[in-house]
Protein backbone atom coordinates (compact mmCIF):
# COMPACT_ATOMS: atom_id res chain seq x y z
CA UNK A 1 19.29 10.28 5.17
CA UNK A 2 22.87 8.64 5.11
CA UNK A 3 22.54 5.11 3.23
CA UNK A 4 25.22 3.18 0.95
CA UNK A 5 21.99 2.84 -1.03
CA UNK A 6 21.51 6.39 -1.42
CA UNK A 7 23.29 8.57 -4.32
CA UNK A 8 26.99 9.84 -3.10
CA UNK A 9 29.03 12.99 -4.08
CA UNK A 10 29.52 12.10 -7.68
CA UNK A 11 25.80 12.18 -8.11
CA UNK A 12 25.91 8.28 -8.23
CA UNK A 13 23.91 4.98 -7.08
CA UNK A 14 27.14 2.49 -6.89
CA UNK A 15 27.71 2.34 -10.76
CA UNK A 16 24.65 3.86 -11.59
CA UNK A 17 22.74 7.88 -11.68
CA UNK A 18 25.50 10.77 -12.83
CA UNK A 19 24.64 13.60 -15.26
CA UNK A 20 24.74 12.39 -18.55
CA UNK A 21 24.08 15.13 -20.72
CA UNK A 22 24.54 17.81 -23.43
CA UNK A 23 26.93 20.24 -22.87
CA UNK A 24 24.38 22.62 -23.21
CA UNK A 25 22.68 21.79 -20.24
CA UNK A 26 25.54 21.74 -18.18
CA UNK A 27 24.80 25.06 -16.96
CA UNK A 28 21.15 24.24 -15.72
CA UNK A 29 22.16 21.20 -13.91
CA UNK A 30 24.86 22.24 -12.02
CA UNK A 31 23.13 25.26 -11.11
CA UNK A 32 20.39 23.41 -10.22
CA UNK A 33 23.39 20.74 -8.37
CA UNK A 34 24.99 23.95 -6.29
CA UNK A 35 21.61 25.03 -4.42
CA UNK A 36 19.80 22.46 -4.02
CA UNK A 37 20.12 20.79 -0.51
CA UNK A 38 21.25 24.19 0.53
CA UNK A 39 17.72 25.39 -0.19
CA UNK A 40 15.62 22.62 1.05
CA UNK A 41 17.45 21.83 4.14
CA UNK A 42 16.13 25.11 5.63
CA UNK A 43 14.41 25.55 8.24
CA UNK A 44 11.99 28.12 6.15
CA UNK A 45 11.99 25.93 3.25
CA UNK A 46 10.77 22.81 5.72
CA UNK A 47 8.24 24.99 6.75
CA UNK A 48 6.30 25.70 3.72
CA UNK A 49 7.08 22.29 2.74
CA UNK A 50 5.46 20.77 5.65
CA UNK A 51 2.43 23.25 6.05
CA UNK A 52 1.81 22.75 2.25
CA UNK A 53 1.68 18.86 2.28
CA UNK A 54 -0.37 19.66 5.45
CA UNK A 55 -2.86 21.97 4.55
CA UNK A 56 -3.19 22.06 0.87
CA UNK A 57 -2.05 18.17 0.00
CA UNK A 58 -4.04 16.43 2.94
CA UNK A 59 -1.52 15.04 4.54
CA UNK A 60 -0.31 12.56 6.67
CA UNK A 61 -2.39 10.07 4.11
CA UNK A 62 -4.08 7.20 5.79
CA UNK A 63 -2.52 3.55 6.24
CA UNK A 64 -5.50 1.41 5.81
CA UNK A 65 -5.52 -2.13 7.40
CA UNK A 66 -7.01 -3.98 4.40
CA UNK A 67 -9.03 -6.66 5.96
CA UNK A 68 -11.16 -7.99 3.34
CA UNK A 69 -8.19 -8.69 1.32
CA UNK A 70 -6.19 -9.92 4.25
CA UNK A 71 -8.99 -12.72 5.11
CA UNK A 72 -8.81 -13.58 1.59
CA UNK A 73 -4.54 -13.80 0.95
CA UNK A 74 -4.77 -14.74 4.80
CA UNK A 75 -1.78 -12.44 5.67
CA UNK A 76 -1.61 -8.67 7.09
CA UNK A 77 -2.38 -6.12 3.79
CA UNK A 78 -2.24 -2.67 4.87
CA UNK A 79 -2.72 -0.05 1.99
CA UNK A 80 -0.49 3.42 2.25
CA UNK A 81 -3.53 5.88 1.05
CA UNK A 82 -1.90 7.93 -1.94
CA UNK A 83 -4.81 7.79 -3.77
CA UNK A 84 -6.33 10.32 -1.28
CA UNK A 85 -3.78 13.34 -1.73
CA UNK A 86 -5.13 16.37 -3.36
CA UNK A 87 -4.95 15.71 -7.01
CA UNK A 88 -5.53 11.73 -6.71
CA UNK A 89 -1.74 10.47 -6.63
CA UNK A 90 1.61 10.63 -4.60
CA UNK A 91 2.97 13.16 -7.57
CA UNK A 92 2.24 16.30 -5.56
CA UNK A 93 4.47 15.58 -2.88
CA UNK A 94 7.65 16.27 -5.42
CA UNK A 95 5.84 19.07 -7.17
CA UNK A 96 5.31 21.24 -4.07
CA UNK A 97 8.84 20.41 -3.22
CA UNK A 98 10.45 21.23 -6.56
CA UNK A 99 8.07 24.62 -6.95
CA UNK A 100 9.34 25.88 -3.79
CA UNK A 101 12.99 25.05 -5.15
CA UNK A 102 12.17 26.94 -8.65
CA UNK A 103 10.21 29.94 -6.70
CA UNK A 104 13.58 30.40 -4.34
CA UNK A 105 15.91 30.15 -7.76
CA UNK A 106 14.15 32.90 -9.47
CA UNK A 107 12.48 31.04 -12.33
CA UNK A 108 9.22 32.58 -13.55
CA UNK A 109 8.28 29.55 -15.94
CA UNK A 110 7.72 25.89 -15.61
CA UNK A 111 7.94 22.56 -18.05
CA UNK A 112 7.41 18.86 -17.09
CA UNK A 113 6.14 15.95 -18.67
CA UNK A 114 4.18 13.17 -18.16
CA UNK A 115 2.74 9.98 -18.97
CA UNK A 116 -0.16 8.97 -16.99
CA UNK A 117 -1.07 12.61 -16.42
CA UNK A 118 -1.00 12.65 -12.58
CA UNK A 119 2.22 14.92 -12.35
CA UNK A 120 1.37 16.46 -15.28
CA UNK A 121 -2.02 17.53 -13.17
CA UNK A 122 0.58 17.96 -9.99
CA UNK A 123 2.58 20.29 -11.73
CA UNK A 124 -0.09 22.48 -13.31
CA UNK A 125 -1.58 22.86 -9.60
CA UNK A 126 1.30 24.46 -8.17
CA UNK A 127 1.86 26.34 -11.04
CA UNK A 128 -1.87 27.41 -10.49
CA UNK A 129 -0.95 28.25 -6.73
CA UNK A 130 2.19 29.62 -7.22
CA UNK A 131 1.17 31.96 -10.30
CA UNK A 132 3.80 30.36 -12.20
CA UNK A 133 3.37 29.55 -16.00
CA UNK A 134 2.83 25.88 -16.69
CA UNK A 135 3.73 23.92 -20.00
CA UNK A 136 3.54 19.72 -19.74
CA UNK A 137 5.00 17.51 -22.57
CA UNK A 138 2.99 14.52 -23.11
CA UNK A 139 3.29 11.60 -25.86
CA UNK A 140 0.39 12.08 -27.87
CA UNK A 141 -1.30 8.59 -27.31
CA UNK A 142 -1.08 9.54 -23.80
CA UNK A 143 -3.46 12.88 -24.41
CA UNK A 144 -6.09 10.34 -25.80
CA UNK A 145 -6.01 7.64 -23.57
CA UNK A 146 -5.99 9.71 -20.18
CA UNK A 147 -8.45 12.74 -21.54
CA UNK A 148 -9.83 13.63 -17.57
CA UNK A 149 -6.31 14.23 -16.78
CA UNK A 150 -5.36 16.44 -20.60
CA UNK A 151 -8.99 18.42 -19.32
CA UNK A 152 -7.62 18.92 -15.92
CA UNK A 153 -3.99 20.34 -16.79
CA UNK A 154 -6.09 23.12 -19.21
CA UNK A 155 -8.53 23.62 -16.47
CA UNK A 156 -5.72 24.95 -14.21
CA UNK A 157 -4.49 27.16 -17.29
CA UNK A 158 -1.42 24.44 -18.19
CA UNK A 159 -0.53 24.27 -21.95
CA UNK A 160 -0.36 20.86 -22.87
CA UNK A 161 1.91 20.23 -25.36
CA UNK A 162 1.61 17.06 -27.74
CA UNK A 163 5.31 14.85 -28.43
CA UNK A 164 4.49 12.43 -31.56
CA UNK A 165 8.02 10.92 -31.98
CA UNK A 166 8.84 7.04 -31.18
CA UNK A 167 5.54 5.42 -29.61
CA UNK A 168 4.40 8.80 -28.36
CA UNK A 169 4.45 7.74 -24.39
CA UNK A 170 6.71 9.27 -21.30
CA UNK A 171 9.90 8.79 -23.02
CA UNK A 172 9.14 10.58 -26.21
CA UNK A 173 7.63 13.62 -23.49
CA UNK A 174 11.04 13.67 -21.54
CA UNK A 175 12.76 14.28 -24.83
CA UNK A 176 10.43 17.18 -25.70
CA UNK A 177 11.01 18.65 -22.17
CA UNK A 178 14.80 18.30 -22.52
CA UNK A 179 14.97 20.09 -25.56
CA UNK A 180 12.67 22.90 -24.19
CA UNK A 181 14.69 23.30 -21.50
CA UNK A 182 18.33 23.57 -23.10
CA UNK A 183 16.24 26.02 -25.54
CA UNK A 184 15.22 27.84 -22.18
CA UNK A 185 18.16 27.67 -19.64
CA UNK A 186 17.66 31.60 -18.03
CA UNK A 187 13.82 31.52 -16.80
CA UNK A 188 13.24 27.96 -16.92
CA UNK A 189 12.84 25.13 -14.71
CA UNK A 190 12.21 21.46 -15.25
CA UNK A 191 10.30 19.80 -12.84
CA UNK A 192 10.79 16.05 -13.62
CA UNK A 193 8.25 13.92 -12.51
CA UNK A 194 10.24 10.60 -11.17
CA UNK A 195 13.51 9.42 -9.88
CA UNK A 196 14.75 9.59 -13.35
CA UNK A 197 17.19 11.96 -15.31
CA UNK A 198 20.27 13.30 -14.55
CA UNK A 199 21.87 14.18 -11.03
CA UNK A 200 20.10 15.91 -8.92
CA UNK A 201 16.73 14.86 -9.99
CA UNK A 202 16.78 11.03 -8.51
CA UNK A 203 18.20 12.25 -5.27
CA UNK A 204 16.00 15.47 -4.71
CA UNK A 205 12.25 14.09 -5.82
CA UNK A 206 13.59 10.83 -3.70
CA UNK A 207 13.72 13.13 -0.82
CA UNK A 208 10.59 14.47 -1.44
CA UNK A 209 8.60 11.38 -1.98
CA UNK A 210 10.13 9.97 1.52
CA UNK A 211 7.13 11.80 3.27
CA UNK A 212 5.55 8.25 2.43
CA UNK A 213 7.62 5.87 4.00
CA UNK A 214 8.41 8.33 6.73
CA UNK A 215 4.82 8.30 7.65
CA UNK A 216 4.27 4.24 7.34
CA UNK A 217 6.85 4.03 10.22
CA UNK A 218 5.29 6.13 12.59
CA UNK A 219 1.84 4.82 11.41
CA UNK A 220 3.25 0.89 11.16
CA UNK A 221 3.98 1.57 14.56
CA UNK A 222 0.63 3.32 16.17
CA UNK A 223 -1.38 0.33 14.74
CA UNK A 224 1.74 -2.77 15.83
CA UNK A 225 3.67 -1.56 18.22
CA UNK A 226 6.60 -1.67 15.67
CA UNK A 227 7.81 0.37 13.01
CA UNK A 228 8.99 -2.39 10.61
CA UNK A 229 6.41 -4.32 8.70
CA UNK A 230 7.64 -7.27 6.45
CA UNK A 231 7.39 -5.84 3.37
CA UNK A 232 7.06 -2.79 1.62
CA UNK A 233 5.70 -2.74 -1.84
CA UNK A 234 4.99 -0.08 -4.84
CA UNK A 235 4.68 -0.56 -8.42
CA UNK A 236 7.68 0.82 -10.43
CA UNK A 237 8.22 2.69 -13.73
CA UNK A 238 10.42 5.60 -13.16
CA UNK A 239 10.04 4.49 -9.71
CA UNK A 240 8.96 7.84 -7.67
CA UNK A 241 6.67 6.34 -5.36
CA UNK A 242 8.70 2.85 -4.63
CA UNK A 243 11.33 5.12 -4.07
CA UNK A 244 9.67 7.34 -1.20
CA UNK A 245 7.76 4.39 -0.05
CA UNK A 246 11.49 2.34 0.22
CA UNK A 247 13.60 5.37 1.72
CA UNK A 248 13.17 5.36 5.56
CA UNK A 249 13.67 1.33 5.24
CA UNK A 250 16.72 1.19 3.37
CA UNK A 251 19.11 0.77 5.89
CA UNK A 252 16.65 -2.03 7.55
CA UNK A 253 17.23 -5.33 6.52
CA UNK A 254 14.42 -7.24 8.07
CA UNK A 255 12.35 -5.33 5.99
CA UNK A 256 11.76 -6.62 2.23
CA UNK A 257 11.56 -4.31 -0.20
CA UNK A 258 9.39 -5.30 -3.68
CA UNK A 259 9.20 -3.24 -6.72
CA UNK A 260 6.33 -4.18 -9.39
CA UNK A 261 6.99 -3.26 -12.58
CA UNK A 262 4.63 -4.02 -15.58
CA UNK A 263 5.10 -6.83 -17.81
CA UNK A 264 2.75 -5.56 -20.53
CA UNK A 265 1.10 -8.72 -22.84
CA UNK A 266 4.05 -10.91 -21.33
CA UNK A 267 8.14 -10.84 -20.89
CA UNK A 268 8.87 -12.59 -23.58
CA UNK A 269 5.86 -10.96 -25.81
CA UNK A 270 8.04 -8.11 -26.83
CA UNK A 271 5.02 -6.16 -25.72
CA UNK A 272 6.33 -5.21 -22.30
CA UNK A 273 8.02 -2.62 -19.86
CA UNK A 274 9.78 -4.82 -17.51
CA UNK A 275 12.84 -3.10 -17.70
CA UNK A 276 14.73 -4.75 -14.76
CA UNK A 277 13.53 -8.20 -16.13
CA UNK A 278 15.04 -7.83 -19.58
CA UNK A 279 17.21 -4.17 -19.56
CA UNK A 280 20.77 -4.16 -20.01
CA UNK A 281 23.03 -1.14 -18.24
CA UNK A 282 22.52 2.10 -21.01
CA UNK A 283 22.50 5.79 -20.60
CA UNK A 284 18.66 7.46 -20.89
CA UNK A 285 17.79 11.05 -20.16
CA UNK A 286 21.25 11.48 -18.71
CA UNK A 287 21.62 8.91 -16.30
CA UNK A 288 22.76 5.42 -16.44
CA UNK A 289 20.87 2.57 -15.40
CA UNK A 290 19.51 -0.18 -16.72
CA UNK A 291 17.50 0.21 -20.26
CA UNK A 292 15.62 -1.92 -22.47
CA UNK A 293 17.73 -1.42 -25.38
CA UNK A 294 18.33 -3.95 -28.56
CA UNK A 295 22.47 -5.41 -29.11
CA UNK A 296 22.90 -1.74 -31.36
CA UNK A 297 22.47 -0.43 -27.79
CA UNK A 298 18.78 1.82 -29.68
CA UNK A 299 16.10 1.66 -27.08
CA UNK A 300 12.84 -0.66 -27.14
CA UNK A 301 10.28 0.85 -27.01
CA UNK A 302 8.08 -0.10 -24.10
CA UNK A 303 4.34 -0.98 -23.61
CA UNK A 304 1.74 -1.35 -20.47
CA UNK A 305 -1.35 -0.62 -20.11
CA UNK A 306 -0.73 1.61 -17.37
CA UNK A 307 0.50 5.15 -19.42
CA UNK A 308 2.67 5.59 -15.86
CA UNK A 309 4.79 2.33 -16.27
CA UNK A 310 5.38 2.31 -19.97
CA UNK A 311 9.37 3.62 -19.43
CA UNK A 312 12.08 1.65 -21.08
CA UNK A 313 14.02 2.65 -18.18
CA UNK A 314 14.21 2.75 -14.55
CA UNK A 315 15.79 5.29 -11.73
CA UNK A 316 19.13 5.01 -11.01
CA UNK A 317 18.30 3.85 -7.34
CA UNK A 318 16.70 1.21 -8.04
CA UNK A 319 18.95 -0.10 -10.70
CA UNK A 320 21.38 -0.06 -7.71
CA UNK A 321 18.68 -1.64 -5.09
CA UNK A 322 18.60 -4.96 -7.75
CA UNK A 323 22.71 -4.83 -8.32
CA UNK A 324 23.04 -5.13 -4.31
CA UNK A 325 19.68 -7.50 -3.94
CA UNK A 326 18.41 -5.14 -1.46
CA UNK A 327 14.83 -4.80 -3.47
CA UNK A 328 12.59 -7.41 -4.99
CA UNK A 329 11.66 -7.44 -8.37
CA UNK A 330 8.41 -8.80 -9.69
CA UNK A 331 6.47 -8.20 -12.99
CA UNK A 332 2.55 -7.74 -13.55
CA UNK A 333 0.59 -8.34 -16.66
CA UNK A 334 -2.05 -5.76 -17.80
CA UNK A 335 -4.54 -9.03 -17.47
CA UNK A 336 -2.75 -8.96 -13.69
CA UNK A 337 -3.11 -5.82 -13.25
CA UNK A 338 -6.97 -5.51 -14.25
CA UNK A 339 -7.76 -8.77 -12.21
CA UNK A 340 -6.55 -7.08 -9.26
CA UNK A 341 -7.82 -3.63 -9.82
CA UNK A 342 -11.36 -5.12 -9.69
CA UNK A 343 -10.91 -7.41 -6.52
CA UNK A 344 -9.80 -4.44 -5.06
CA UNK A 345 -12.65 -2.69 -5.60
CA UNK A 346 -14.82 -5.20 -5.05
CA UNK A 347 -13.19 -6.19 -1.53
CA UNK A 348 -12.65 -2.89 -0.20
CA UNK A 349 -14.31 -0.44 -2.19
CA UNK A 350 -11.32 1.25 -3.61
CA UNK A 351 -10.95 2.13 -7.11
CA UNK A 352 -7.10 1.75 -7.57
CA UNK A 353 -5.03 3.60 -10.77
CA UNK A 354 -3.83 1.39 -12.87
CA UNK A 355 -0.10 1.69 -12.05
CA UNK A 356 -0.85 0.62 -8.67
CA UNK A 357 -2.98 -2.38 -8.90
CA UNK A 358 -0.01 -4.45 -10.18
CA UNK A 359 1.53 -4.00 -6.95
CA UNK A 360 -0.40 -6.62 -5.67
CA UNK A 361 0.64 -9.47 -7.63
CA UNK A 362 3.29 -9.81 -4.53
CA UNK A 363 0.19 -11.18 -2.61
CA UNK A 364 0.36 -14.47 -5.23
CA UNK A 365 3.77 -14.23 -6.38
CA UNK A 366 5.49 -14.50 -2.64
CA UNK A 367 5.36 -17.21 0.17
CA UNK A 368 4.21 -14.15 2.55
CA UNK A 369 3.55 -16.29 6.21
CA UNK A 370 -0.17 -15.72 8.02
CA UNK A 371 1.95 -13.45 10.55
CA UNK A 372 3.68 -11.51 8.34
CA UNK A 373 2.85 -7.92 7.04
CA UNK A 374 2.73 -5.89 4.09
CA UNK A 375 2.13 -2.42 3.27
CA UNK A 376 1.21 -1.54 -0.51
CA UNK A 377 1.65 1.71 -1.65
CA UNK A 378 -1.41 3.14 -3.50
CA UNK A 379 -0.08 5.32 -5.99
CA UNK A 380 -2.92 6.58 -7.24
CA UNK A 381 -6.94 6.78 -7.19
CA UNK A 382 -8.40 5.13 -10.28
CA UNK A 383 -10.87 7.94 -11.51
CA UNK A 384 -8.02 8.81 -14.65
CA UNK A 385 -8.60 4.92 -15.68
CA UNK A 386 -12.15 4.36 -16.20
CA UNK A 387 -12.25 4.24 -19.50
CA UNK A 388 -9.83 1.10 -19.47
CA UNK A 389 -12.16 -0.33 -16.56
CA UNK A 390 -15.33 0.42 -18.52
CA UNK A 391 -13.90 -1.05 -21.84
CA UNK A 392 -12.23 -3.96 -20.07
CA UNK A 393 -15.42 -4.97 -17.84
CA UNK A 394 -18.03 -3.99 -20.53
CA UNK A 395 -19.24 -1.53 -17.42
């Protein structure tokens, strides 16, 4: 889709996105750079895609008019179902995508990393379909505090591989992959989990995420009789899903976009990952954007409870979506977070993840009318967090 908010020919997001990088992965990216759209944009590629997301994902995911909740906020809350995609979480949609991309390249083995574990999983299930060897980089306080997720990767023969530099999270994985994969240029292919990294990655797993806010219009519309609710809202750490839940409403400016990101113990607690709160423009995995970084320009390192939004940075897009005020910013405590991970479950009987229950701080943190709408992303299903829930609530 054509948008002045959407990455131009130089690979960049107004003053943000480009390619970053080593000269030794030159090569892979603008390989990877060359084919890209060519490949996806065909009409056999859209096939599988589709049938795939279809048949094997569960797709089109429900949009859920929330009405507990929306007696209670008295508003409209309608929740975008990602929670209820094979494999638990909206990650799926880009690895299918970015498989297909790798199978039609010729690449025989896979890498990715993760922090929560969700595209971790993602990845090691099309690997599983595809017959494609799997290895996941993960920070190794991730592996212990998101074990279901560590068993599930092995399950479906992934080899989970351990990164114990900085605090051990999603950054300190995306190094590990990065290094794999300029060790690995000829049968290798890095399937990045978010709208992070150098050019291509933002654009194409942008693309592929847009299934979700392609689908809110026509469902917006089926339940309304219009496809433009008032606001859109996801939870943002890379930013994957706020990005395909934003990218069919980009262009239209009655509709408000929000982006949650996750405030840790506090903004000011130096315990935190609000990145567009407190970040400064910086380079990370080759692409510039805006960082949490200290005045020798060395990056913070980030905390949240939520092992999916503990990133010190944030995609290029959405760097550009706060330079142009297009998006919304808020921030969510953990203490947010877990308040409204529980009402949620106790209102509508939905277990959110973690990452996506501080979406819904915009229900107290915005003047949203009786009349108005809002759809919240779910990112995820909240099965990978129960240990945090049962700690937290002494369940």
């Amino acid at each position: 889709m054509s948008s002045k908010y959407n990455v131009d020919e130089q690979g960049m997001y107004g003053r943000f996105g480009g390619a970053w990088i080593p000269e030794m992965l030159q090569p892979n990216i603008d390989n990877l750079k060359n084919v890209y759209l060519d490949i996806i944009n065909t009409e056999e590629f859209q096939k599988e895609y589709l049938e795939l997301l279809k048949d094997y994902v569960g797709r089109p995911t429900p949009l859920y008019y929330a009405k507990r909740l929306s007696e209670k906020y008295n508003t409209h809350v309608y929740l975008k179902r990602e929670d209820l995609n094979h494999t638990g979480a909206h990650k799926i949609n880009n690895t299918i995508g970015q498989i297909l991309v790798a199978r039609k390249m010729g690449k025989k083995r896979i890498i990715a990393e993760t922090g929560a574990g969700q595209h971790g999983v993602a990845t090691a299930t099309v690997c599983a379909l595809m017959g494609l060897k799997c290895v996941v980089y993960m920070g190794a306080l991730d592996i212990e505090r998101q074990a279901p997720n560590v068993a599930r990767m092995k399950m479906l023969g992934a080899e989970v591989k351990a990164a114990t530099s900085g605090n051990q999270t999603l950054k300190d994985a995306t190094n590990e992959a990065l290094r794999d994969w300029i060790c690995n240029p000829e049968d290798t292919f890095y399937i990045i989990g978010s709208v992070v990294g150098p050019h291509p990655y933002p654009d194409m797993v942008a693309r592929f995420q847009s299934i979700i806010s392609k689908e809110i219009k026509v469902q917006f519309k089926e339940k309304t009789g219009s496809e433009y609710p008032d606001y859109v809202v996801a939870c943002v750490g890379g930013g994957s899903n706020a990005a395909g839940t934003f990218y069919h409403f980009l262009d239209d400016e009655q509709v408000k976009l929000v982006a949650v990101e996750a405030s840790g113990l506090g903004i000011n607690s130096g315990e935190t990952a609000a990145t567009i709160a407190l970040g400064d423009v910086g380079i990370i995995h080759g692409s510039k954007t805006f960082l949490m970084q200290d005045e020798d320009g060395q990056i913070v390192e980030p905390y949240s409870i939520s092992a999916g939004l503990d990133y010190p940075g944030i995609g290029p897009q959405h760097a550009h979506l706060k330079d142009t005020d297009r998006a919304i910013f808020l921030d969510a405590t953990d203490q947010e977070a877990l308040d409204f991970a529980l009402e949620i479950t106790r209102l509508e009987g939905i277990i959110p993840a973690m990452e996506s229950a501080h979406a819904f701080v915009v229900l107290t943190k915005l003047n949203i009318a009786p009349n108005q709408s809002v759809v919240i992303t779910m990112s995820g299903r909240g099965d990978k967090d129960m240990s945090t829930y049962m700690k937290r609530f002494n369940l």
